[in-house]
Protein backbone atom coordinates (compact mmCIF):
# COMPACT_ATOMS: atom_id res chain seq x y z
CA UNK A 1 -21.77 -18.86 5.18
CA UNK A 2 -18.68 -18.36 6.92
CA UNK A 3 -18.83 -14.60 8.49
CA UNK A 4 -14.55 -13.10 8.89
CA UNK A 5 -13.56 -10.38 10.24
CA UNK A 6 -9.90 -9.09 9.47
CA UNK A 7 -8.54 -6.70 12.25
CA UNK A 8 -6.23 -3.78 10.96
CA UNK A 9 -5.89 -2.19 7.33
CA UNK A 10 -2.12 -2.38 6.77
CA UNK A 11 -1.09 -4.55 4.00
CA UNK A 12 -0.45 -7.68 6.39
CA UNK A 13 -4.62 -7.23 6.86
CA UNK A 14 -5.50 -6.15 3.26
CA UNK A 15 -3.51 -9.27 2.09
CA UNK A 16 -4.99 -11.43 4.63
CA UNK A 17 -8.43 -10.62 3.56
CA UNK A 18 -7.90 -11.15 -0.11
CA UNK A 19 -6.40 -14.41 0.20
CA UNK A 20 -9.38 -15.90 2.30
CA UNK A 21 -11.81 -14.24 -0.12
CA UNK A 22 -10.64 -14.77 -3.35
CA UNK A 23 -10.23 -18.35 -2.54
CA UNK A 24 -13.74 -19.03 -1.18
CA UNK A 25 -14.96 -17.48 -4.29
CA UNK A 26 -12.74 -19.51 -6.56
CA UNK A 27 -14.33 -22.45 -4.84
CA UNK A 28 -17.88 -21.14 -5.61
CA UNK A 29 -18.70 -21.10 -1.78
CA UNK A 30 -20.14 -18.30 -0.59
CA UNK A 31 -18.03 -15.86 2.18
CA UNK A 32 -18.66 -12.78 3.42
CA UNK A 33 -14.65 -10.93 5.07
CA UNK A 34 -14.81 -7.36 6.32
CA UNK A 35 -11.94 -5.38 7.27
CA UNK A 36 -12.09 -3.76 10.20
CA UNK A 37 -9.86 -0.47 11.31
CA UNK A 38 -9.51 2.26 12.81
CA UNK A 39 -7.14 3.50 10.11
CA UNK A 40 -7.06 2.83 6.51
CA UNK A 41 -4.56 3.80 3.39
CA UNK A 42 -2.97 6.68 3.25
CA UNK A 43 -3.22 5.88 7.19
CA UNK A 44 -1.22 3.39 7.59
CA UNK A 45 2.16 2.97 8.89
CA UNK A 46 3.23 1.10 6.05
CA UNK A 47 1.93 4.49 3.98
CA UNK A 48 4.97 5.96 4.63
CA UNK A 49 7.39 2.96 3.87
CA UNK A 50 9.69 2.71 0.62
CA UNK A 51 8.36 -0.68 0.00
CA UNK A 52 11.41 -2.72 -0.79
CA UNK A 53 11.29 -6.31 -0.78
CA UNK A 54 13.90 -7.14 1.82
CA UNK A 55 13.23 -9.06 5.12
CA UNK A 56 14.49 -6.91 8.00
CA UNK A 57 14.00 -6.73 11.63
CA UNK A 58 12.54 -10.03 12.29
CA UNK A 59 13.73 -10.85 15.66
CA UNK A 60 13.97 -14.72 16.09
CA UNK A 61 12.06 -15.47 13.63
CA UNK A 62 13.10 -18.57 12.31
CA UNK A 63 15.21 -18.42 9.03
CA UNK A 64 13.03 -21.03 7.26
CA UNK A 65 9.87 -19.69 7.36
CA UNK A 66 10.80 -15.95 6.46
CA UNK A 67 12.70 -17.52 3.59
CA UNK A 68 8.92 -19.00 2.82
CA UNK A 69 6.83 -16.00 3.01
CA UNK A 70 9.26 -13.76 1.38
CA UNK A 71 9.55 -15.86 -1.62
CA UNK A 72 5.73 -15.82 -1.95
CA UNK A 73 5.64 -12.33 -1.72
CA UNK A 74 8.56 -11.63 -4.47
CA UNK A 75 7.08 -14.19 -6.63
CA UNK A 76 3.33 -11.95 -6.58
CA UNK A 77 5.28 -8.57 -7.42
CA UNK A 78 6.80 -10.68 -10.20
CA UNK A 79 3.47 -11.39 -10.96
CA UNK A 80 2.22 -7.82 -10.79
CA UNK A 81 5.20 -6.21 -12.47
CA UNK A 82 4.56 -8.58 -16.10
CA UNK A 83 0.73 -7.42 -15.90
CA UNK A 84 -0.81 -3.72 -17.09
CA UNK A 85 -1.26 -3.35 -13.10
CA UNK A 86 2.23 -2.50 -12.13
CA UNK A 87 1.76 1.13 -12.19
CA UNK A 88 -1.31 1.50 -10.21
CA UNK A 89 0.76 -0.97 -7.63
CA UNK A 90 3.55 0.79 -7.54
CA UNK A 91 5.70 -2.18 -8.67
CA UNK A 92 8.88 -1.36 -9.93
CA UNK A 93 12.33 -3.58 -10.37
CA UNK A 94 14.99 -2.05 -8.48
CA UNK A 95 18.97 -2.42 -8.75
CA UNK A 96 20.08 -2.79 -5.12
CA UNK A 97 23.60 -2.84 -2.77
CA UNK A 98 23.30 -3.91 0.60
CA UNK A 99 26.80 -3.32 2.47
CA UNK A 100 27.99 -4.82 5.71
CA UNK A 101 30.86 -4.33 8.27
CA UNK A 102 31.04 -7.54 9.72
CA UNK A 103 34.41 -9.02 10.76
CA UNK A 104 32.39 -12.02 10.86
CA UNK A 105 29.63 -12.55 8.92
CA UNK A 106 29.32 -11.74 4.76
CA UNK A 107 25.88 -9.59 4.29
CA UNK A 108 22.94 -11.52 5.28
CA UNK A 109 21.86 -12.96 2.25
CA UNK A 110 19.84 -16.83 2.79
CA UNK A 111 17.52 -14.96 0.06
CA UNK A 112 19.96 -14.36 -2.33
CA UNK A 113 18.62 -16.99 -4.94
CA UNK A 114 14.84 -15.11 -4.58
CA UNK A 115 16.49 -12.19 -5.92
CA UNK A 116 17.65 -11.57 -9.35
CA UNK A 117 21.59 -11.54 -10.46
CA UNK A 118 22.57 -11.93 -6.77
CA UNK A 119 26.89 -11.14 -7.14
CA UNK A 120 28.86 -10.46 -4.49
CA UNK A 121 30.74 -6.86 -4.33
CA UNK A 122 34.84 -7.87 -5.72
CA UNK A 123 37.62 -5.63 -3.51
CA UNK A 124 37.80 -2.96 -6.18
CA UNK A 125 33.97 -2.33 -5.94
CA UNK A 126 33.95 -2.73 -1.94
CA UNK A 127 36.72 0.01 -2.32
CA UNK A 128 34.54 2.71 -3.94
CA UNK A 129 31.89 2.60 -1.11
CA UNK A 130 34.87 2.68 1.50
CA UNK A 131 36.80 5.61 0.52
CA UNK A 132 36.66 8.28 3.34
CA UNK A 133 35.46 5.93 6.01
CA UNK A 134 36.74 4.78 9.14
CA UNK A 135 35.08 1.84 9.10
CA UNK A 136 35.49 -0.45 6.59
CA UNK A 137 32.67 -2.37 4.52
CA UNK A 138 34.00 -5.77 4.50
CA UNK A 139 31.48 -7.69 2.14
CA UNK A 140 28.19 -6.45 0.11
CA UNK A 141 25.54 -8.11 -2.67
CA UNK A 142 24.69 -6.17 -5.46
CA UNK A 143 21.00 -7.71 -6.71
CA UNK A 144 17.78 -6.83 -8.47
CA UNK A 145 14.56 -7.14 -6.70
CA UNK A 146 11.22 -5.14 -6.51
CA UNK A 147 9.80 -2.22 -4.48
CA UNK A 148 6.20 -1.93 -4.57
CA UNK A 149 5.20 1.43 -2.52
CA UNK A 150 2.71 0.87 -0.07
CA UNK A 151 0.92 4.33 -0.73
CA UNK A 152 0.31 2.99 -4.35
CA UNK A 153 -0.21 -1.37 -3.23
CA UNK A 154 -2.65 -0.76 -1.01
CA UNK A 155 -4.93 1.40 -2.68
CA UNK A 156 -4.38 -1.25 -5.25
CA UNK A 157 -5.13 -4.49 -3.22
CA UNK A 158 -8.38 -2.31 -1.43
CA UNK A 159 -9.60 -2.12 -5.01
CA UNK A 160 -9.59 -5.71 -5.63
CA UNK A 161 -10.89 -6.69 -2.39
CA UNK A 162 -13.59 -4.67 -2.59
CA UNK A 163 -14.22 -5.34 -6.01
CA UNK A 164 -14.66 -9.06 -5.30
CA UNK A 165 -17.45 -8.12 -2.46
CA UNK A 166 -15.17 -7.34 0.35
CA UNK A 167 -16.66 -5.33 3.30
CA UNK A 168 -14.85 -2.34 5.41
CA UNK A 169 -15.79 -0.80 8.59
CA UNK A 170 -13.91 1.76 10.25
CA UNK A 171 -13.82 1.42 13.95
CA UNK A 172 -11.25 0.86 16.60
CA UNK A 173 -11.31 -2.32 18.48
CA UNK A 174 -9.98 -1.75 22.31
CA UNK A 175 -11.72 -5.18 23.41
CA UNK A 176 -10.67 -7.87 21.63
CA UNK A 177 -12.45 -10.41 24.25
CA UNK A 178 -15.72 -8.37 24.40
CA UNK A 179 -15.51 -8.02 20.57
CA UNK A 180 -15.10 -12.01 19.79
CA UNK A 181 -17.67 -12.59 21.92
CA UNK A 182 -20.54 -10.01 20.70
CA UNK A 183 -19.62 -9.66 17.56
CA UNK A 184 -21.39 -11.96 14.48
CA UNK A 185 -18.14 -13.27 13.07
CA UNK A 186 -16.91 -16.52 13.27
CA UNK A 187 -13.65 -15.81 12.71
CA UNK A 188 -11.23 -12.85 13.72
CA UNK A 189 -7.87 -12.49 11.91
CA UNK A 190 -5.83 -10.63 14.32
CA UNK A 191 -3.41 -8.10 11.98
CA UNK A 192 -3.49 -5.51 14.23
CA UNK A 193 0.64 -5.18 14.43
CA UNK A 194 1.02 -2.88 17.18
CA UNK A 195 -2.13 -2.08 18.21
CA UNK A 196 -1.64 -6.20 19.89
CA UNK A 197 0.77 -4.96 22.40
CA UNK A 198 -2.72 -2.93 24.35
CA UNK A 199 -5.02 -5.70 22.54
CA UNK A 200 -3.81 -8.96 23.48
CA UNK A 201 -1.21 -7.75 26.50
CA UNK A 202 1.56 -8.94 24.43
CA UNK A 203 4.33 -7.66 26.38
CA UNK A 204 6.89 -9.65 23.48
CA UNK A 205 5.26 -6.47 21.06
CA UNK A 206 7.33 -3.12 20.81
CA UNK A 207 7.96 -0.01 18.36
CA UNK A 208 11.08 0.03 16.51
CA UNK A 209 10.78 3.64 15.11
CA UNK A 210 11.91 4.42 11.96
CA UNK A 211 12.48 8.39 10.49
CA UNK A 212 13.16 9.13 6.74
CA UNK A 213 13.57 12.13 4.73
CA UNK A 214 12.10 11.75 1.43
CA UNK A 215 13.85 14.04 -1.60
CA UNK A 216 13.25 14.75 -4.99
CA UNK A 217 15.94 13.30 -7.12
CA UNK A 218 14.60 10.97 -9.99
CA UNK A 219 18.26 11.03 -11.22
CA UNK A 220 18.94 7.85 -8.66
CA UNK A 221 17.99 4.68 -10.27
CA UNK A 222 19.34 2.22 -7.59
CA UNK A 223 19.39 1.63 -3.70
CA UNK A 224 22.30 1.34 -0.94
CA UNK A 225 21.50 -0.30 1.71
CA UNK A 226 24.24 -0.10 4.60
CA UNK A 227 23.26 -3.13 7.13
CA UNK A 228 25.71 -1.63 9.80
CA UNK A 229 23.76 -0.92 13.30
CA UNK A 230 24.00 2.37 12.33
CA UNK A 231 23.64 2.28 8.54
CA UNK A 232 21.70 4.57 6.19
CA UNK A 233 20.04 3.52 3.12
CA UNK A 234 18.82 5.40 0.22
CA UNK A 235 15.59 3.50 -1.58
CA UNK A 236 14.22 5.34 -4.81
CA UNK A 237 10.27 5.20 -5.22
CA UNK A 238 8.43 6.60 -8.33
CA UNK A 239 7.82 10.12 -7.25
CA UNK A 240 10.81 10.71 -4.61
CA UNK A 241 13.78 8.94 -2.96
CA UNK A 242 13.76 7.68 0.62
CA UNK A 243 16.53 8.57 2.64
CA UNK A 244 16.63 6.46 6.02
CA UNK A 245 16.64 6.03 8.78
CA UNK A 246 16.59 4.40 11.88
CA UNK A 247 15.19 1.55 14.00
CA UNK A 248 15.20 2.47 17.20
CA UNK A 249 13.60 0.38 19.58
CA UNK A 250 10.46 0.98 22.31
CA UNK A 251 10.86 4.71 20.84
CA UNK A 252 7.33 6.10 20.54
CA UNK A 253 8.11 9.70 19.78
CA UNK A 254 6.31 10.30 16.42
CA UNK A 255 7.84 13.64 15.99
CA UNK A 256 10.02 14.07 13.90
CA UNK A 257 13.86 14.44 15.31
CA UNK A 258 16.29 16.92 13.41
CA UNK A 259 19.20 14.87 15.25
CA UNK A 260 17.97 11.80 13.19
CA UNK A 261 17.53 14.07 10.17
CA UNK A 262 21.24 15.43 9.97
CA UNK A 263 22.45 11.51 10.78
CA UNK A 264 20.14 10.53 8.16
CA UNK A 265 20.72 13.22 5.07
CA UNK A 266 24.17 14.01 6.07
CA UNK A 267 24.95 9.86 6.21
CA UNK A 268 23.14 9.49 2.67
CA UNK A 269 25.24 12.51 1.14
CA UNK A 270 28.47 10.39 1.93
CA UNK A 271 27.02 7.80 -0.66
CA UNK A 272 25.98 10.35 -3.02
CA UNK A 273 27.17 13.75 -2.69
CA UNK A 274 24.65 15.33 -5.19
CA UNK A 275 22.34 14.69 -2.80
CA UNK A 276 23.08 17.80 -1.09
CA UNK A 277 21.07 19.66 -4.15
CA UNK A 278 18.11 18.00 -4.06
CA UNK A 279 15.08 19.21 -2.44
CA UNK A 280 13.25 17.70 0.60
CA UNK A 281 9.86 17.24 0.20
CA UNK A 282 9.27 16.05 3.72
CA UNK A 283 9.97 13.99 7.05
CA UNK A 284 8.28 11.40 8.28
CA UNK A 285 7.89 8.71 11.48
CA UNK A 286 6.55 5.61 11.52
CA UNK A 287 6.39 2.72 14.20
CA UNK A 288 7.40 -0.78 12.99
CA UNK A 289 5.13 -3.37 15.05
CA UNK A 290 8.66 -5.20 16.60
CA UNK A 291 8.53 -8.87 18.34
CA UNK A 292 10.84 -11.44 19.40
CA UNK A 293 9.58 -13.84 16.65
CA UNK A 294 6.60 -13.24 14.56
CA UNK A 295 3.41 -14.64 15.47
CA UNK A 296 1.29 -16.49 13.39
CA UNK A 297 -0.66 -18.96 14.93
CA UNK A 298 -4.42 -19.86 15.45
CA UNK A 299 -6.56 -20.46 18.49
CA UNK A 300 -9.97 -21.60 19.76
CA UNK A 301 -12.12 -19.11 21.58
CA UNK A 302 -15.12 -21.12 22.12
CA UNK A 303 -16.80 -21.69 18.90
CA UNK A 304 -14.91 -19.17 16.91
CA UNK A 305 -11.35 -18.80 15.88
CA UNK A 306 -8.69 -16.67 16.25
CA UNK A 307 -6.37 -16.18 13.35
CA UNK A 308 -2.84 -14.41 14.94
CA UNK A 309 -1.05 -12.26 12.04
CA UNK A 310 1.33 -9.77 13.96
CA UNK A 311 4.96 -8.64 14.55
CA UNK A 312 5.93 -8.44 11.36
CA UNK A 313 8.97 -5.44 12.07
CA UNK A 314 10.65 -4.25 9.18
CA UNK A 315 9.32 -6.76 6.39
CA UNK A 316 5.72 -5.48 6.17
CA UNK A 317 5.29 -5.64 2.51
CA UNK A 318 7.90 -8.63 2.32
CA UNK A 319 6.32 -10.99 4.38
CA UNK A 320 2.57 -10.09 3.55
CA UNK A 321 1.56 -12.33 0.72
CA UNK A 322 3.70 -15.36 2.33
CA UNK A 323 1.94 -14.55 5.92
CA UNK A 324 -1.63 -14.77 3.47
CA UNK A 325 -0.94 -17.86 2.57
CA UNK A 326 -0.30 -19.28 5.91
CA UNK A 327 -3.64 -17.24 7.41
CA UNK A 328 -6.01 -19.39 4.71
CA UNK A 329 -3.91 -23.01 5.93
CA UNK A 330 -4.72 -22.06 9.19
CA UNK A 331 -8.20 -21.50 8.17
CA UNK A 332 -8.86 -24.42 6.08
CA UNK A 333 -7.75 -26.78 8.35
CA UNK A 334 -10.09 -25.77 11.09
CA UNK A 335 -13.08 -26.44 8.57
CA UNK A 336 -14.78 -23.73 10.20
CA UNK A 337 -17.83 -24.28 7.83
CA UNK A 338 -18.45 -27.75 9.38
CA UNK A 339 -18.57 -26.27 12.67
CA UNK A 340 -21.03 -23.62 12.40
């Protein structure tokens, strides 16, 4: 029986670990796949996420491939949202405007036909957003997609996991070498997103920090999302609103910055001016794990197998179920069983 161990409890590893389980036991082969972490939900950096489907800080990741994973993931919240489950998931369909300033480019949209009602902004509606600016919005999509809040998904995917016989250990893993090679698991799945810059020496690995405000106003039934360097978006969840936020590269201050939080609430009040009677509930920082291009990509390390699941920046929840996918290929075509 194959013996997997899943390193890291964000929903890149949760996802991971359900996809190689559910699919041994659909097969009627026995598996056993703990999760192993140091921290798990309401933990997690993607805890404190809005949970918008969106890819986003990717790097160099090729086009092709996020286009792939993200479509896999939108297609399971689709999923999700037609079942009784979508409340305990946190699954909701959201209206959403993303806005650009590009003299060059229209907003980045390659995943517009994922999406649902994909239009692009006329003049007259590009007009309303610009009034009072200096710089002009020169293109935006108005679309429908899905937010699925990671402080309600994960809970929800643990469930299942565990339901289905999953295993969880909490410990943090400082030696990956010493761990492969001591440890009784054949194979590691590496979804440790940060934590692989220390673990692996992956110098390509760094934090792109992001600060929000969250707010209660469950008057705002739609997001803006301004793609400018220095945009702000506004992202409604269930309970609260997400004002954001920044990305700020190899920043590892996790406390929270009141220069960010007057750029942030006093940039989201400029798209909605009610804002400014709404009351904050709190701050927060989190550290997206940021790389050149995302890595996922297996390796041999003696008899077992390494399974490499990281750098997923921004697109956490987009790119989880997608990545999933492409963790059990990797798997199945090393037909670990044969080799054990």
């Amino acid at each position: 029986m194959p013996n997997i161990a899943v390193i890291g409890a964000g929903v890149n590893g949760v996802a991971s670990a359900i996809k190689i389980l559910e699919h041994y036991l659909a097969e009627g082969q026995p598996i056993s796949v703990t999760i192993i972490s140091e921290d798990f939900t309401p933990n997690t950096t993607g805890d404190g996420s809005a949970g918008l489907w969106g890819p986003y800080l990717l790097g160099g990741t090729p086009q092709s491939k996020v286009y792939k994973w993200s479509q896999s993931m939108h297609q399971f919240l689709e999923k999700i949202w037609l079942s009784e489950d979508a409340g305990e998931a946190g699954v909701c369909l959201l209206p959403c405007v993303r806005l650009s300033t590009s003299t060059v480019d229209s907003v980045e949209d390659f995943w517009r036909n994922i999406v649902y009602g994909a239009m692009d902004l006329t003049a007259d509606q590009l007009a309303v957003y610009n009034v009072g600016r200096s710089v002009k919005f020169t293109s935006g999509l108005s679309f429908i997609t899905y937010t699925s809040e990671p402080v309600k998904l994960l809970p929800y995917l643990m469930k299942r996991f565990l339901r289905n016989g999953g295993k969880i250990v909490r410990r943090k893993i400082e030696d990956l070498d010493a761990f492969i090679t001591d440890s009784g698991y054949d194979v590691i799945v590496n979804c440790s997103g940060l934590g692989s810059r220390k673990l692996l020496n992956d110098e390509q690995m760094y934090s792109v920090r992001g600060q929000v405000s969250r707010v209660k106003a469950n008057w705002i039934f739609s997001a803006v999302l301004d793609e400018s360097d220095d945009g702000n978006y506004i992202i409604p969840n269930t309970e609260s609103v997400v004002l954001g936020g920044t990305h700020q590269e190899g920043d590892y201050n996790r406390q929270v910055c009141e220069r960010d939080r007057q750029f942030i609430v006093n940039g989201c009040r400029r798209f909605i001016p009610g804002l400014e009677h709404t009351e904050t509930l709190f701050d927060w920082v989190g550290f997206r794990p940021g790389r050149g291009e995302l890595r996922l990509e297996s390796e041999r390390r003696g008899r077992k197998l390494l399974i490499h699941n990281y750098g997923h920046g921004g697109s956490g929840v987009t790119l989880c179920w997608g990545c999933a996918d492409d963790v059990l290929d990797l798997l199945l075509a090393a037909n670990i069983t044969s080799k054990l």
